[in-house]
Every structure is written in C-alpha cells, then in structure tokens.
Protein backbone atom coordinates (compact mmCIF):
# COMPACT_ATOMS: atom_id res chain seq x y z
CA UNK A 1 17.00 -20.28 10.54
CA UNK A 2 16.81 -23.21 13.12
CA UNK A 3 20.37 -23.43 13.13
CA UNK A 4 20.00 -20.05 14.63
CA UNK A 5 21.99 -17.96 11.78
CA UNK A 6 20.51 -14.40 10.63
CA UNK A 7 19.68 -15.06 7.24
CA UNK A 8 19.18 -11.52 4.82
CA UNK A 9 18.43 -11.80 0.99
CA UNK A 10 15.46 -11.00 -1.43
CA UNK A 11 12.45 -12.61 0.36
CA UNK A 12 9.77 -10.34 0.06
CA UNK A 13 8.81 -7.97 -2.82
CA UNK A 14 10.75 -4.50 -2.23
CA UNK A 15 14.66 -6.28 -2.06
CA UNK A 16 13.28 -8.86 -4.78
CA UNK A 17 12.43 -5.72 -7.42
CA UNK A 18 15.54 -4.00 -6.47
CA UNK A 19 17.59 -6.65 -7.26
CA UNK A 20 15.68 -6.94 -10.39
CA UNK A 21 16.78 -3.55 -11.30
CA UNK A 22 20.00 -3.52 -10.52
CA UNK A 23 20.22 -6.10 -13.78
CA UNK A 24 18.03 -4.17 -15.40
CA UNK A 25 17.83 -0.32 -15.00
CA UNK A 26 16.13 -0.03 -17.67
CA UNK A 27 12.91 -1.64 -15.77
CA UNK A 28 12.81 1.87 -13.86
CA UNK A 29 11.62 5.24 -15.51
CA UNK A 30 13.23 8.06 -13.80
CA UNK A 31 14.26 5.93 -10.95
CA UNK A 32 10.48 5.04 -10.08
CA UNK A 33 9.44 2.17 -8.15
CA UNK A 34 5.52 1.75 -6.30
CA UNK A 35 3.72 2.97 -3.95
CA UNK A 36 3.62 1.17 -0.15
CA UNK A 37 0.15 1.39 1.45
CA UNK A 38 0.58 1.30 5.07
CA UNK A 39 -2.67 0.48 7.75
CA UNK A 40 -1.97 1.71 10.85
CA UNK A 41 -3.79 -0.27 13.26
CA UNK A 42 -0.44 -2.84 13.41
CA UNK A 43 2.20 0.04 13.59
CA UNK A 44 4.11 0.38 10.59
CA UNK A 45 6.62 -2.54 8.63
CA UNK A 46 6.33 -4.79 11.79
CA UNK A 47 7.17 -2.58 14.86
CA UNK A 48 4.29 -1.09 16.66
CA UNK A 49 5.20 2.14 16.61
CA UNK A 50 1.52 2.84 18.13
CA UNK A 51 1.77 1.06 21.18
CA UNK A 52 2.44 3.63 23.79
CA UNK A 53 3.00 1.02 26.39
CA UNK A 54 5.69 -0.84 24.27
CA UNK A 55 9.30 -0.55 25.96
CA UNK A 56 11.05 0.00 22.61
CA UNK A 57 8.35 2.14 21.31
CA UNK A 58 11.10 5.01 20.68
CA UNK A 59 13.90 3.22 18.94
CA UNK A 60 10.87 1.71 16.99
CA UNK A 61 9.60 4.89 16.14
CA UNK A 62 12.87 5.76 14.93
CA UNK A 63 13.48 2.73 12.98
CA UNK A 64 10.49 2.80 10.94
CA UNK A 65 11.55 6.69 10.00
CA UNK A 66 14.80 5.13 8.73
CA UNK A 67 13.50 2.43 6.98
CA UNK A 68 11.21 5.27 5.63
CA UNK A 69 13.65 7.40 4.47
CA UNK A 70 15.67 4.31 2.73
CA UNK A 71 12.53 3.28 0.78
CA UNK A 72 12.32 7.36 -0.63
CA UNK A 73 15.66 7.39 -1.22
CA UNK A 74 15.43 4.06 -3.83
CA UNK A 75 12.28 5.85 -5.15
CA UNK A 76 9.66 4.30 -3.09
CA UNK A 77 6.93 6.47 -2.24
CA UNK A 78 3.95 6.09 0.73
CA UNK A 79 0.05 6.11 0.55
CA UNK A 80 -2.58 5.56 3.30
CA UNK A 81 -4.49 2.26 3.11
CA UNK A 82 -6.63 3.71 6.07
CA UNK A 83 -5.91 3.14 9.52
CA UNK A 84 -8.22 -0.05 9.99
CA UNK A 85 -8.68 -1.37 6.83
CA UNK A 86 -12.04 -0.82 6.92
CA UNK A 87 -14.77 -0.12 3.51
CA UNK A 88 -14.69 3.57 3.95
CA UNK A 89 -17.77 3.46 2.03
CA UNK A 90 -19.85 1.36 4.96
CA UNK A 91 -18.22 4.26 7.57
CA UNK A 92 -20.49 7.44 8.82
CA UNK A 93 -18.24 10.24 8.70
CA UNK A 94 -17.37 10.65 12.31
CA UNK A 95 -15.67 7.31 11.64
CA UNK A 96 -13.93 8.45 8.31
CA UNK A 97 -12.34 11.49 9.97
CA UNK A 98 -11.50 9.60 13.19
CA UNK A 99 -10.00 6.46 11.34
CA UNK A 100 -8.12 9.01 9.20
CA UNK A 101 -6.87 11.02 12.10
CA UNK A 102 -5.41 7.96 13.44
CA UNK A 103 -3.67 7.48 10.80
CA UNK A 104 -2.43 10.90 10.22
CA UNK A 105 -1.46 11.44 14.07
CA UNK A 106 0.25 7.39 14.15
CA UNK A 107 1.83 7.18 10.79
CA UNK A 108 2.12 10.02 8.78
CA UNK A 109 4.91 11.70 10.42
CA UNK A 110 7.32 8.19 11.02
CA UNK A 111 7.39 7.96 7.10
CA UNK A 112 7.71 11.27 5.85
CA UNK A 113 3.94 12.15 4.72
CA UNK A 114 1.67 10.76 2.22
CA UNK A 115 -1.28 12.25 -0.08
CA UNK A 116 -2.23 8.97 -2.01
CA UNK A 117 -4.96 7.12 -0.36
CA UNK A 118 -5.87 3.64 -1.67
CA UNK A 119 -9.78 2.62 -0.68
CA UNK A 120 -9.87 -0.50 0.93
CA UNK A 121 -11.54 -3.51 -1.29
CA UNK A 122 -12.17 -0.43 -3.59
CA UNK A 123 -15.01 0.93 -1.27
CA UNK A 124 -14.90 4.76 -1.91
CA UNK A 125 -16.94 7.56 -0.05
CA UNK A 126 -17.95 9.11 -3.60
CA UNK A 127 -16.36 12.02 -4.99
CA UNK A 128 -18.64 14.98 -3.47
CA UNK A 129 -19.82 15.70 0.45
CA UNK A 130 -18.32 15.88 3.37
CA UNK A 131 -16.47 12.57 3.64
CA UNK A 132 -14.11 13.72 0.17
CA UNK A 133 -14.40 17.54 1.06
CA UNK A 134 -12.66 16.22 4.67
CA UNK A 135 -10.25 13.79 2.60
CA UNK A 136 -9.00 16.44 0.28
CA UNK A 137 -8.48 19.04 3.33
CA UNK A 138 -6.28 16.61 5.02
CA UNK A 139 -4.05 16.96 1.88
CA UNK A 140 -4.88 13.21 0.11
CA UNK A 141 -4.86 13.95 -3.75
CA UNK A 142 -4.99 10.71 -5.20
CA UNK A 143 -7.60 8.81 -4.70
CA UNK A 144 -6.94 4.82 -5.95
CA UNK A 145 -10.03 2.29 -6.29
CA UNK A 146 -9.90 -1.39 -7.60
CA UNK A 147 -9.59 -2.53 -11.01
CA UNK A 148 -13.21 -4.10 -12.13
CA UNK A 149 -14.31 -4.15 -15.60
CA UNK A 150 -11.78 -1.86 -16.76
CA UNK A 151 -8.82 0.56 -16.16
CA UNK A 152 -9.99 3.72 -15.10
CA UNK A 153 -8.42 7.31 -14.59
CA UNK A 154 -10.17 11.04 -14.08
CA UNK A 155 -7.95 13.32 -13.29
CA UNK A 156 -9.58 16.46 -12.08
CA UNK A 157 -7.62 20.05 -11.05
CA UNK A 158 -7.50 19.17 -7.41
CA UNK A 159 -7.71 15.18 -7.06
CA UNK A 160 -6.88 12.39 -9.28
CA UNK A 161 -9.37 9.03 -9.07
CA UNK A 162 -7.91 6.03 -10.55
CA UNK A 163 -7.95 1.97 -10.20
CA UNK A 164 -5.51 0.04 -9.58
CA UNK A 165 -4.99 -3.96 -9.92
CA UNK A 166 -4.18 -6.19 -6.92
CA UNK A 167 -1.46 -8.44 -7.65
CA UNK A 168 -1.99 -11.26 -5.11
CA UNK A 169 -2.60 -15.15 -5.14
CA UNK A 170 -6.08 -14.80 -4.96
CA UNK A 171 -6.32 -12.39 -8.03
CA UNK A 172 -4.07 -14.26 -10.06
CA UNK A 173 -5.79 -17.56 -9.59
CA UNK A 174 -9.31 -16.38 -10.24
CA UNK A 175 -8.90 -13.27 -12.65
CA UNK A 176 -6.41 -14.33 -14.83
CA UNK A 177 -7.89 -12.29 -17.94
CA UNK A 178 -7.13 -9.01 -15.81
CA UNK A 179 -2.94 -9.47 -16.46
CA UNK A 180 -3.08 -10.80 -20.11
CA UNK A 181 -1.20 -7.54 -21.15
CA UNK A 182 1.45 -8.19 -18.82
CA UNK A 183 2.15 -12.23 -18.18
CA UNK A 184 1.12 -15.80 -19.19
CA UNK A 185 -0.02 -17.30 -15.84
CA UNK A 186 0.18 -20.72 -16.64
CA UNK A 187 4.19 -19.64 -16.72
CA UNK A 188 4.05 -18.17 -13.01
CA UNK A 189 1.74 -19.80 -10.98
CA UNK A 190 3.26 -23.60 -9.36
CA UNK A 191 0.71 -26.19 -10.57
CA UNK A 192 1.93 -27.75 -7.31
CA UNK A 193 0.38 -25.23 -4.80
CA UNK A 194 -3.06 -26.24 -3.68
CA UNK A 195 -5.97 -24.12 -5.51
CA UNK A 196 -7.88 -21.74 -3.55
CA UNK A 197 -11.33 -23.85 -3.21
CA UNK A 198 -8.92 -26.54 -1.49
C-alpha cells in the first residue's frame, strides 16, 4: 500500500471463492471449483515465464509450476484460451497449429497439462477438417464456445462442444436476462459505477 506494507487477502476471484467455501462447503461438489484459461502471449499469472531474456525467468518458471500445483490441489483445473487470444476462426491453419504450439511448448508443461480449450470471443474452427482433426491430436477434448441464444452441450465419443457464459462487467451490464437463473442484478451491480456508454 503507499505506506509501503505487503497487504494479502481475498482481492481477486480464486482466494475470494475459497473463502466462500470454507463457510460453505457445501457450495463445492466433490471438491470442484472452475476452470483457469491461461493465454500465453503474457507468460502465465503475471511472470513471464516466456521471456527467455528475463533474469528471473527460472525461479519464474518455477513459481508459476507451484502456484500451478496449489490451484490442482484446491480443485482448480487448467484450459488453453489460445496463445494470442486471437478468433481461431479468422486463423489459416498454419496459424492455428503455430499459435497452439506456442502454447503447448510455453505453458503447458509450467501448469501441469490441459485438454480444455476455450475459443476466444466464441470463434470456433468448426467441428470437422484439419484445424479440429490437429486440435484433437494435440490431446484438447473439450471444446468451450460462448453462450448466445441458449445453453448448449454435444457431447460426442471423442470431444465434448459446449458454451459457456462470461461473467464480466460488460456481460452483466448489457445481458442481464442471460443470469436470471442465478442472481438479481439490480442486487449486485453499484448504481454508483459509471455505465459502460459513459
């Protein structure tokens, strides 16, 4: 803080739910929690543990495995979000499989593996060809889109395709009818924060 004290407590998501559950296991099915997707471009939970020219670039590497290993532990598990964050489905596929090597060679092994990949803004590479035949060899099995109209799951013997909702400010303020089922907004959101059109 500016008084120059090292502050640690529940600000941000993963300590905030896991103090949740500590007051109420019940919250938890078989110990479950989410599922992280990690980019790779930017390293992985703040260190850039692709930056070959970075002086701590070890001790990074093995930091992020720890942190890795903590988040499993709790019940955490890991998904690719691609390695740029690019639409996949705007991508030839020399750019698919070199974006997903990156990610594979730069992530994959610092946080124990992965086979969930989560399109980015939903943008998938269909479901047949070359793109998903290279996909499914590099051992992604579920395959996670954006929520639109409606939930959606097909669940097929070697890959499952399903949507998923983004829970973010931006989502909340203009699609409130998508979370109904689980919250009131007008009970979450602070009538004090500006809107988004401001």
């Amino acid at each position: 803080d500016a008084d120059g004290n090292e502050l640690t407590g529940d600000y941000d998501f993963i300590p905030i739910l896991e103090s949740f559950i500590e007051e109420h296991p019940d919250f938890s099915l078989r110990n479950a929690r989410g599922i992280i997707g990690l980019t790779g471009y930017a390293g992985a939970f703040g260190y850039r543990i692709n930056d070959e020219t970075s002086a701590t670039l070890e001790s990074d590497r093995e930091t992020v495995k720890a942190i890795a290993e903590k988040l499993r532990e709790d019940g955490w598990c890991f998904g690719s979000n691609t390695y740029s964050y690019s639409s996949m489905a705007a991508m030839t596929y020399d750019e698919i499989t070199a974006d997903t090597d990156s990610w594979l060679k730069e992530i994959v092994d610092y946080i124990g593996g992965a086979d969930v990949l989560f399109y980015p803004y939903g943008d998938d590479v269909g479901f047949t060809g070359d793109a998903f035949d290279y996909l499914l060899e590099k051992g992604f099995k579920v395959f996670c889109g954006v929520w639109a109209s409606a939930d959606y799951l097909d669940v097929q013997s070697n890959y499952v395709h399903e949507t998923r909702r983004g829970v973010d400010g931006y989502n909340l303020y203009y699609n409130e009818d998508s979370y109904k089922q689980f919250f009131n907004l007008s009970e979450i959101l602070e009538s004090s924060r500006p809107s988004w059109e401001e």
